[in-house]
N, C-alpha and C. Protein backbone atom coordinates (compact mmCIF):
# COMPACT_ATOMS: atom_id res chain seq x y z
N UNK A 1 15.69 -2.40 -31.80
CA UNK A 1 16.22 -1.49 -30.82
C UNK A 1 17.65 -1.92 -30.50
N UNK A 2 18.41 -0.88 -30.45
CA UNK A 2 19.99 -1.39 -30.43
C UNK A 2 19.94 -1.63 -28.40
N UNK A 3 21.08 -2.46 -28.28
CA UNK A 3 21.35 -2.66 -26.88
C UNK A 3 21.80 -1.40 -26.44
N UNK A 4 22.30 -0.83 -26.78
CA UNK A 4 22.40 0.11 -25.70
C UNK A 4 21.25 0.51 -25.18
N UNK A 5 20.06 0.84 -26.08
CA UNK A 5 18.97 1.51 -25.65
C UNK A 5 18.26 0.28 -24.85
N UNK A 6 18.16 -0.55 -25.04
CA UNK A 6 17.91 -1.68 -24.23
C UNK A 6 18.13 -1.60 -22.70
N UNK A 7 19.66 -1.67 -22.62
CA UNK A 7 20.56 -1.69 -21.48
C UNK A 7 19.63 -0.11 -20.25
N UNK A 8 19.80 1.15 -21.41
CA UNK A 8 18.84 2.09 -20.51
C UNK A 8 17.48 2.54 -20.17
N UNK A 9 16.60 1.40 -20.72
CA UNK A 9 15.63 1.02 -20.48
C UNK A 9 15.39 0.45 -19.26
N UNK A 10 16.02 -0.71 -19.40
CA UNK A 10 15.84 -2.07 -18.30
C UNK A 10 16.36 -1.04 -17.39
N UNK A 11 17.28 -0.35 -17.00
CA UNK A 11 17.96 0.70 -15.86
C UNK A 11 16.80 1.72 -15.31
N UNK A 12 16.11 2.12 -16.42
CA UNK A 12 15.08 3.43 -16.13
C UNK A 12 14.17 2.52 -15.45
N UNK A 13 13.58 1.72 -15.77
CA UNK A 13 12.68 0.71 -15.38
C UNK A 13 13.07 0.00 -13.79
N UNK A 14 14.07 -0.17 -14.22
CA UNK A 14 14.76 -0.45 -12.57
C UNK A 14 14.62 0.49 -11.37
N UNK A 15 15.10 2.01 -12.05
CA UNK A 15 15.19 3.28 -11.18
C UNK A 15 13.49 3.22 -10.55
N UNK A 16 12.49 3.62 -12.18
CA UNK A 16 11.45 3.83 -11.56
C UNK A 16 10.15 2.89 -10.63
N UNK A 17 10.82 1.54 -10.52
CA UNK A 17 10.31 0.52 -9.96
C UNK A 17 10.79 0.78 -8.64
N UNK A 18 11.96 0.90 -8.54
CA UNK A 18 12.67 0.72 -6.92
C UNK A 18 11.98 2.19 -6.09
N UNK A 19 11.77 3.46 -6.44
CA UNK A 19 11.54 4.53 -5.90
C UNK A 19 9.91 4.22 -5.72
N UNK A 20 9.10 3.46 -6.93
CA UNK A 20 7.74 3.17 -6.18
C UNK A 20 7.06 2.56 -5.74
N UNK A 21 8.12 1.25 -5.16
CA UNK A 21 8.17 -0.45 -4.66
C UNK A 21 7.65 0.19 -3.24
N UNK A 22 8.32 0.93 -2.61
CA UNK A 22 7.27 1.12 -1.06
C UNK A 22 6.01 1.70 -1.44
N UNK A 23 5.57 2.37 -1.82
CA UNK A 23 4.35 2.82 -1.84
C UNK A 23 3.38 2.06 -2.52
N UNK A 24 4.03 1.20 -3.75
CA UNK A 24 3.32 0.12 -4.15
C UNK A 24 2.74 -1.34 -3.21
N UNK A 25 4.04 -1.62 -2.55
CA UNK A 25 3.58 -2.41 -1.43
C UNK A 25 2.64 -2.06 -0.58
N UNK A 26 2.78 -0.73 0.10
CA UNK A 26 1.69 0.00 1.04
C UNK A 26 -0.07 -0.36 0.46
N UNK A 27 0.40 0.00 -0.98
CA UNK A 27 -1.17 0.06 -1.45
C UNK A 27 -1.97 -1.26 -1.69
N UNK A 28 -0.87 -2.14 -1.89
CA UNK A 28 -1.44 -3.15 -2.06
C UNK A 28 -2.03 -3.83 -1.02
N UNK A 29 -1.01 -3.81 0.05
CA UNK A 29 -1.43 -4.50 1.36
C UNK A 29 -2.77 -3.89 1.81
N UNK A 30 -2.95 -2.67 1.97
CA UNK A 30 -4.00 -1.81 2.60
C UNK A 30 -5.17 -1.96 2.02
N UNK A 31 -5.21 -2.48 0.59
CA UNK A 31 -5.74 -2.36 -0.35
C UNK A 31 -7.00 -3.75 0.08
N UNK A 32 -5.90 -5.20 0.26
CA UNK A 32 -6.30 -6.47 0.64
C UNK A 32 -6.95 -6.11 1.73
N UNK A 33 -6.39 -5.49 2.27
CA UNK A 33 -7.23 -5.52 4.17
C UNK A 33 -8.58 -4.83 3.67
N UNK A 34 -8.76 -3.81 2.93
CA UNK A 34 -9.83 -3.08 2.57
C UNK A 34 -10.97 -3.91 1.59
N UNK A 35 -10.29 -4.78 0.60
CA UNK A 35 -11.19 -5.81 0.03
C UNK A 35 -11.86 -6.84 0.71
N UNK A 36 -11.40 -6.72 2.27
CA UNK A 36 -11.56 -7.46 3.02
C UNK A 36 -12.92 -7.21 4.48
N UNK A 37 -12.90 -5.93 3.92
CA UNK A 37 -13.53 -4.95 5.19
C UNK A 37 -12.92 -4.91 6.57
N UNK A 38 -12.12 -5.42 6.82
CA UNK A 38 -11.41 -5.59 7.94
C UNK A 38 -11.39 -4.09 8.42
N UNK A 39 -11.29 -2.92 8.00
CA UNK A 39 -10.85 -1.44 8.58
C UNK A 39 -12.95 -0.78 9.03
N UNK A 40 -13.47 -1.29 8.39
CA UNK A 40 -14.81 -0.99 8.34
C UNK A 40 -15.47 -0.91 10.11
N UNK A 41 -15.86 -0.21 10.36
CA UNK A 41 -16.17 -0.30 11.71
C UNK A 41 -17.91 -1.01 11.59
N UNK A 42 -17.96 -1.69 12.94
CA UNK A 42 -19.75 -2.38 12.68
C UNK A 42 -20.05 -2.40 14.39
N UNK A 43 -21.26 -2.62 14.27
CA UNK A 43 -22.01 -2.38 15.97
C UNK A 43 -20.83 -3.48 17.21
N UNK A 44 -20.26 -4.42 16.94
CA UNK A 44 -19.68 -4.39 18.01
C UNK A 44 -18.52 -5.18 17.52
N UNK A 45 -17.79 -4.86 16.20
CA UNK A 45 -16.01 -4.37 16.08
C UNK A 45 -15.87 -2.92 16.01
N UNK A 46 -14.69 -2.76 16.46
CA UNK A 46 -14.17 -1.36 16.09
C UNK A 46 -12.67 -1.79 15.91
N UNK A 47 -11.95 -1.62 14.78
CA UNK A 47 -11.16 -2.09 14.34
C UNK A 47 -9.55 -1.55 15.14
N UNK A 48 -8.32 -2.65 14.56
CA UNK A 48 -7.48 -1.13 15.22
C UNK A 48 -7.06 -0.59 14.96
N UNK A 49 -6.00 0.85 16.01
CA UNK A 49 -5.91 2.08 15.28
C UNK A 49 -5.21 2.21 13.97
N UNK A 50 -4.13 1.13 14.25
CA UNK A 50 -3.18 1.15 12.89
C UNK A 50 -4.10 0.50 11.26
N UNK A 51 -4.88 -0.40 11.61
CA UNK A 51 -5.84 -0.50 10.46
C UNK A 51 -6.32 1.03 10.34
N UNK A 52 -7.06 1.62 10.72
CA UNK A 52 -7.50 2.80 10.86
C UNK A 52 -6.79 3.61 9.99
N UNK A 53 -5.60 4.03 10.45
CA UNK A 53 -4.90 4.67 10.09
C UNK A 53 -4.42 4.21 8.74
N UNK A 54 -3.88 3.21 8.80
CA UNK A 54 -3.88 2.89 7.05
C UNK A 54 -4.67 3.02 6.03
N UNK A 55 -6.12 2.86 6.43
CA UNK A 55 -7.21 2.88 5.65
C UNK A 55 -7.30 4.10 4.95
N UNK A 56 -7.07 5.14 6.36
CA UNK A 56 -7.35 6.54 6.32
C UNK A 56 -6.47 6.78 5.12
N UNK A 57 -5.02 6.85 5.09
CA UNK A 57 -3.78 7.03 3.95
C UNK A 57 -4.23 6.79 2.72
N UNK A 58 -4.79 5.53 2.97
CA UNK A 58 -5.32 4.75 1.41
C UNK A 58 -6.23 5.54 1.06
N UNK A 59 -7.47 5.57 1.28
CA UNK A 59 -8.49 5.96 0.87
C UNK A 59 -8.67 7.43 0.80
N UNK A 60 -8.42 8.66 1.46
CA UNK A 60 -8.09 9.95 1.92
C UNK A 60 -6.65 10.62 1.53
N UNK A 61 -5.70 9.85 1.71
CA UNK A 61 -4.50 10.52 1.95
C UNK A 61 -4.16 11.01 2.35
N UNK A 62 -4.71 11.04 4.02
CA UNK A 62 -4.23 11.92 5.44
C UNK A 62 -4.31 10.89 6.46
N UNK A 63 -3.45 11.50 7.36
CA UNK A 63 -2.49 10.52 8.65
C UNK A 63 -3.88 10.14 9.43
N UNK A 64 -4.68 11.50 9.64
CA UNK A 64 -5.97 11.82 10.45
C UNK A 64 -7.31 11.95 10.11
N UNK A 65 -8.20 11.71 10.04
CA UNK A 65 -9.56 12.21 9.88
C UNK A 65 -10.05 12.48 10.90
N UNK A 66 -11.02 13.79 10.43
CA UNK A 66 -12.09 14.29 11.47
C UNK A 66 -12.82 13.48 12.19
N UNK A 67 -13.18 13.51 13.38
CA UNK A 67 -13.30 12.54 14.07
C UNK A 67 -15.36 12.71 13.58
N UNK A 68 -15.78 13.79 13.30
CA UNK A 68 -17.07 14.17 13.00
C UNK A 68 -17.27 13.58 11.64
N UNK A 69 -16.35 12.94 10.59
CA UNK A 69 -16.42 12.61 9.87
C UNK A 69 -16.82 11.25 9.45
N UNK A 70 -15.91 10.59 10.79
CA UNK A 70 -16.01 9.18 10.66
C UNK A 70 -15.81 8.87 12.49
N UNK A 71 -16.96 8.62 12.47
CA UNK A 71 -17.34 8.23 14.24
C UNK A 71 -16.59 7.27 14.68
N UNK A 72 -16.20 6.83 15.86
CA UNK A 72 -15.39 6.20 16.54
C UNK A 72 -16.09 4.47 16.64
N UNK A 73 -17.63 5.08 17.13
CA UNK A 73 -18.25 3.60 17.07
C UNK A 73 -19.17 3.64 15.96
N UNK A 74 -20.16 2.68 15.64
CA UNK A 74 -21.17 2.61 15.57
C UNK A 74 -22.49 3.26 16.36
N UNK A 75 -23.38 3.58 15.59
CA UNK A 75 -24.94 3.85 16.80
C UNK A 75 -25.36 2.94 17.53
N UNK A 76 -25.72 3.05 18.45
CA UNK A 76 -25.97 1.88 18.85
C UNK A 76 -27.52 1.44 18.72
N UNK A 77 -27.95 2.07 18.57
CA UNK A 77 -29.47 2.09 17.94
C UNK A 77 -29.39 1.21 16.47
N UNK A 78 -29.15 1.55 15.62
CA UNK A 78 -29.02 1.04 14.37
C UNK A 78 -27.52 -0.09 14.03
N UNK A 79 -27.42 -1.50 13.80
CA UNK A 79 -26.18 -2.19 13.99
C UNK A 79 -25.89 -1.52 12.68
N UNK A 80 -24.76 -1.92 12.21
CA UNK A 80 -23.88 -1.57 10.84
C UNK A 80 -24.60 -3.02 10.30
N UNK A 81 -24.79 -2.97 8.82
CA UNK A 81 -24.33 -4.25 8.46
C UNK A 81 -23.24 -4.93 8.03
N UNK A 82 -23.21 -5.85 8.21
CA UNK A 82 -21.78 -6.99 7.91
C UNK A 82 -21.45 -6.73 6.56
N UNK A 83 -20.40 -6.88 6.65
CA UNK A 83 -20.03 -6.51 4.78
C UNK A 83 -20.05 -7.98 4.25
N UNK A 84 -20.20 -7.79 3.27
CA UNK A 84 -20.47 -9.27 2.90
C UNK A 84 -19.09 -9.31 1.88
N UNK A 85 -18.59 -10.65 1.92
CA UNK A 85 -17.10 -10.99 1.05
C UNK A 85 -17.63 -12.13 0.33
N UNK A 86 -17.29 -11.12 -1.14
CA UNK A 86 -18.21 -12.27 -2.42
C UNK A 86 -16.58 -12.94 -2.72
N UNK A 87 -16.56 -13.29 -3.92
CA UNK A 87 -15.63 -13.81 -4.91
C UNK A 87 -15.11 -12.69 -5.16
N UNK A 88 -15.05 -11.71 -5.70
CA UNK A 88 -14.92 -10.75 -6.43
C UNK A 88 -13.68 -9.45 -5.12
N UNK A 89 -13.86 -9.69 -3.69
CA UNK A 89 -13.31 -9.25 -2.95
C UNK A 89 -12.06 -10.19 -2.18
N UNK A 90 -12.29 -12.03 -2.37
CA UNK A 90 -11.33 -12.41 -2.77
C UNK A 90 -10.11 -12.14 -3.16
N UNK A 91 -10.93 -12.03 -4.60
CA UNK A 91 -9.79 -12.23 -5.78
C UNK A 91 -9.14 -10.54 -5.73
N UNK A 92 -9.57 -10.00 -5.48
CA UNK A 92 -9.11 -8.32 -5.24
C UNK A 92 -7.94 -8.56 -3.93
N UNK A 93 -8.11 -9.06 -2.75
CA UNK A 93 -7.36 -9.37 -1.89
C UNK A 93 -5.81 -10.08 -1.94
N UNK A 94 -6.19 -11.34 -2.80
CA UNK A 94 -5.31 -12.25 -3.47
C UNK A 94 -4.56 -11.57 -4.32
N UNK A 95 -4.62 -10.57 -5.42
CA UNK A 95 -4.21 -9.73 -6.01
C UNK A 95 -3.67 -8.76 -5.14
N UNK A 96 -3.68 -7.99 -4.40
CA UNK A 96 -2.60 -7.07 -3.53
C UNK A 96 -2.00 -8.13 -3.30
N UNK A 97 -1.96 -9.22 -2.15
CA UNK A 97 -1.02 -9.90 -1.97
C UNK A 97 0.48 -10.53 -3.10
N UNK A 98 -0.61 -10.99 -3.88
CA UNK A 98 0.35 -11.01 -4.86
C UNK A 98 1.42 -9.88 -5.63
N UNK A 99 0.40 -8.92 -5.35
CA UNK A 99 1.09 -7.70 -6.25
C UNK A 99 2.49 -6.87 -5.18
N UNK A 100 2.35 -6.77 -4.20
CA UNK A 100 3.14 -7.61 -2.94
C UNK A 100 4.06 -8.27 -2.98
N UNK A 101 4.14 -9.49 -3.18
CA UNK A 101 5.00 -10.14 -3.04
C UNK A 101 6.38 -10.13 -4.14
N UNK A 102 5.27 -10.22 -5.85
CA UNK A 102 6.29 -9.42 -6.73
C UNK A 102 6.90 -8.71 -6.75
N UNK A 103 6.27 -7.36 -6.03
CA UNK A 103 7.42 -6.14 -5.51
C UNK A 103 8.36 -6.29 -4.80
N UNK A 104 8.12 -7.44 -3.71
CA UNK A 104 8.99 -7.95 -2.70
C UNK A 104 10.18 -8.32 -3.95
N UNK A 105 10.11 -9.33 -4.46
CA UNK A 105 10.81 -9.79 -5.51
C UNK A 105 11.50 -8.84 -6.22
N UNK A 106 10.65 -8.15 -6.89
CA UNK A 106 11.81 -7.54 -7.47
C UNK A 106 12.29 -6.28 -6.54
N UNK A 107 12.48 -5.98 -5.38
CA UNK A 107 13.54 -5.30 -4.74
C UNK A 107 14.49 -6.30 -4.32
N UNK A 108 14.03 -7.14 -3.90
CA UNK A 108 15.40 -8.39 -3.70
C UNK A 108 16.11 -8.73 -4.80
N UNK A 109 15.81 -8.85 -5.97
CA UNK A 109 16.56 -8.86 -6.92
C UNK A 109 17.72 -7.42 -7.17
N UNK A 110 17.13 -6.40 -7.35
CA UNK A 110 17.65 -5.07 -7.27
C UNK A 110 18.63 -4.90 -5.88
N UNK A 111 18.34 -5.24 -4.92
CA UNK A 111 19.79 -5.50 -3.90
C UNK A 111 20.55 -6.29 -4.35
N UNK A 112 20.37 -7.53 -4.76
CA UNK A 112 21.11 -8.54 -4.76
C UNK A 112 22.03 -8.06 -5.98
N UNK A 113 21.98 -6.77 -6.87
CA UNK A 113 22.94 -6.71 -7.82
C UNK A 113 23.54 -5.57 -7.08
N UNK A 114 25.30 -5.90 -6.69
CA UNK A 114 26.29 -5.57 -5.76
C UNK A 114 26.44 -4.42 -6.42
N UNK A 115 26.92 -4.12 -7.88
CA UNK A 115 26.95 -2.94 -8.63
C UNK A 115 26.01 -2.08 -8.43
N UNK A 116 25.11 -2.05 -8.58
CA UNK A 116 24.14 -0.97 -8.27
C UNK A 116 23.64 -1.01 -6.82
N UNK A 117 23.38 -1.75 -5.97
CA UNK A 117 23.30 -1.85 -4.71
C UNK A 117 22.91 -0.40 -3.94
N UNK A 118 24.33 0.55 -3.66
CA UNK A 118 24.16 1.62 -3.32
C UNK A 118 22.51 2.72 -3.92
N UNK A 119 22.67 2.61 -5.23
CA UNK A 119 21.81 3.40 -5.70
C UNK A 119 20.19 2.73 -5.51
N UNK A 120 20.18 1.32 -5.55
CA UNK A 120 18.62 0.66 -5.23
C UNK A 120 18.25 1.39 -3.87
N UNK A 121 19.15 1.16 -3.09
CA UNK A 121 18.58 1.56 -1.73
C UNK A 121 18.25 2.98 -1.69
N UNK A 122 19.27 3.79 -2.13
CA UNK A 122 19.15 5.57 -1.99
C UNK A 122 17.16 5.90 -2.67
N UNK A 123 17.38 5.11 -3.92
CA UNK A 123 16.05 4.76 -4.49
C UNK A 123 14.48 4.55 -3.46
N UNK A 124 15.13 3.27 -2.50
CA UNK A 124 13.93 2.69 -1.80
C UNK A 124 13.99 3.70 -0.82
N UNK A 125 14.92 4.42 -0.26
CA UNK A 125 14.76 5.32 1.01
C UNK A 125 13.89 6.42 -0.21
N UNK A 126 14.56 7.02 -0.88
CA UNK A 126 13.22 8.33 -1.50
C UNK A 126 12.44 7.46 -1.51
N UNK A 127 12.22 6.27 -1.99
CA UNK A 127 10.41 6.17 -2.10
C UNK A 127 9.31 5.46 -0.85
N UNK A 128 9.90 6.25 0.61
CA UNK A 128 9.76 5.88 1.44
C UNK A 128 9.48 7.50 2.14
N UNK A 129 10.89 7.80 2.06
CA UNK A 129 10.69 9.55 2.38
C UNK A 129 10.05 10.24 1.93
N UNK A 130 9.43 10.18 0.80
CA UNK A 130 9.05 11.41 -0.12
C UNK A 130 7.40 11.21 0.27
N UNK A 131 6.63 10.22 -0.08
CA UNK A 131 5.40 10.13 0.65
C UNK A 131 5.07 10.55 2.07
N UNK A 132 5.77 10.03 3.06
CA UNK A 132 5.59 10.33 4.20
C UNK A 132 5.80 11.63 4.45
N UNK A 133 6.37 12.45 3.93
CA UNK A 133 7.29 14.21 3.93
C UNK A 133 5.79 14.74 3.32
N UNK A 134 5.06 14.14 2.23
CA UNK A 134 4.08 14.43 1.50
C UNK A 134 3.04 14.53 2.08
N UNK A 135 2.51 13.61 3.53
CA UNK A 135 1.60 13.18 3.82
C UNK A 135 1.70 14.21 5.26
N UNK A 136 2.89 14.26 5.65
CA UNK A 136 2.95 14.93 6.98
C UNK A 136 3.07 16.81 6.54
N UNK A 137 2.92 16.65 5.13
CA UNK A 137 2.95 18.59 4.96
C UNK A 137 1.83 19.40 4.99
């Protein structure tokens, strides 16, 4: 492969990383909390709203759910059971984080080059705006 095509590769790759570095982060994080059960409601947690609400995004892809859909508490008659956290929800957890932090990485890298600078960011704002515009239509 000649460099040039090289050169607009690594660029396309750049473009399409930076526009889906927020939403990638989002998913990942939400993702850990969810491998985690942490958003899961049980007879006497009820989690909070902003877990809630994230969960909801993740899993649904709306700001809101019906409240008839997904009850506020538990019954109180019947407890929830405890979710149980094997290995396997771990390593799912550890993985968003990580997958996370790489993204972190490489947008810090992508600022840190002064030449393109302007355009990383225009990048990270669409891929910030465009979901949320998506989610609120």
């Amino acid at each position: 492969m000649k460099a040039q095509s090289q050169r607009r590769l690594r660029q396309l790759h750049s473009w399409i990383g930076l526009f889906f570095a927020p939403a990638i982060l989002f998913f990942a994080l939400s993702g850990s909390l969810q491998a985690l059960g942490f958003q899961d409601r049980a007879a006497h947690y009820d989690p909070p709203a902003w877990m809630t609400l994230i969960a909801n995004v993740h899993k649904h892809g709306v700001v809101r759910r019906d409240r008839k859909a997904a009850p506020t508490k538990a019954p109180e008659s019947k407890a929830a059971p405890a979710k149980v956290v094997n290995t396997f929800s771990l390593f799912a957890a550890l993985l968003g984080l990580l997958l996370s932090a790489g993204t972190a990485l490489g947008i810090w890298i992508a600022i840190l080059n002064r030449r393109n600078r302007p355009t990383s960011l225009l990048l990270l704002l669409a891929g910030i705006g465009v979901p949320v515009l998506l989610l609120l239509a």
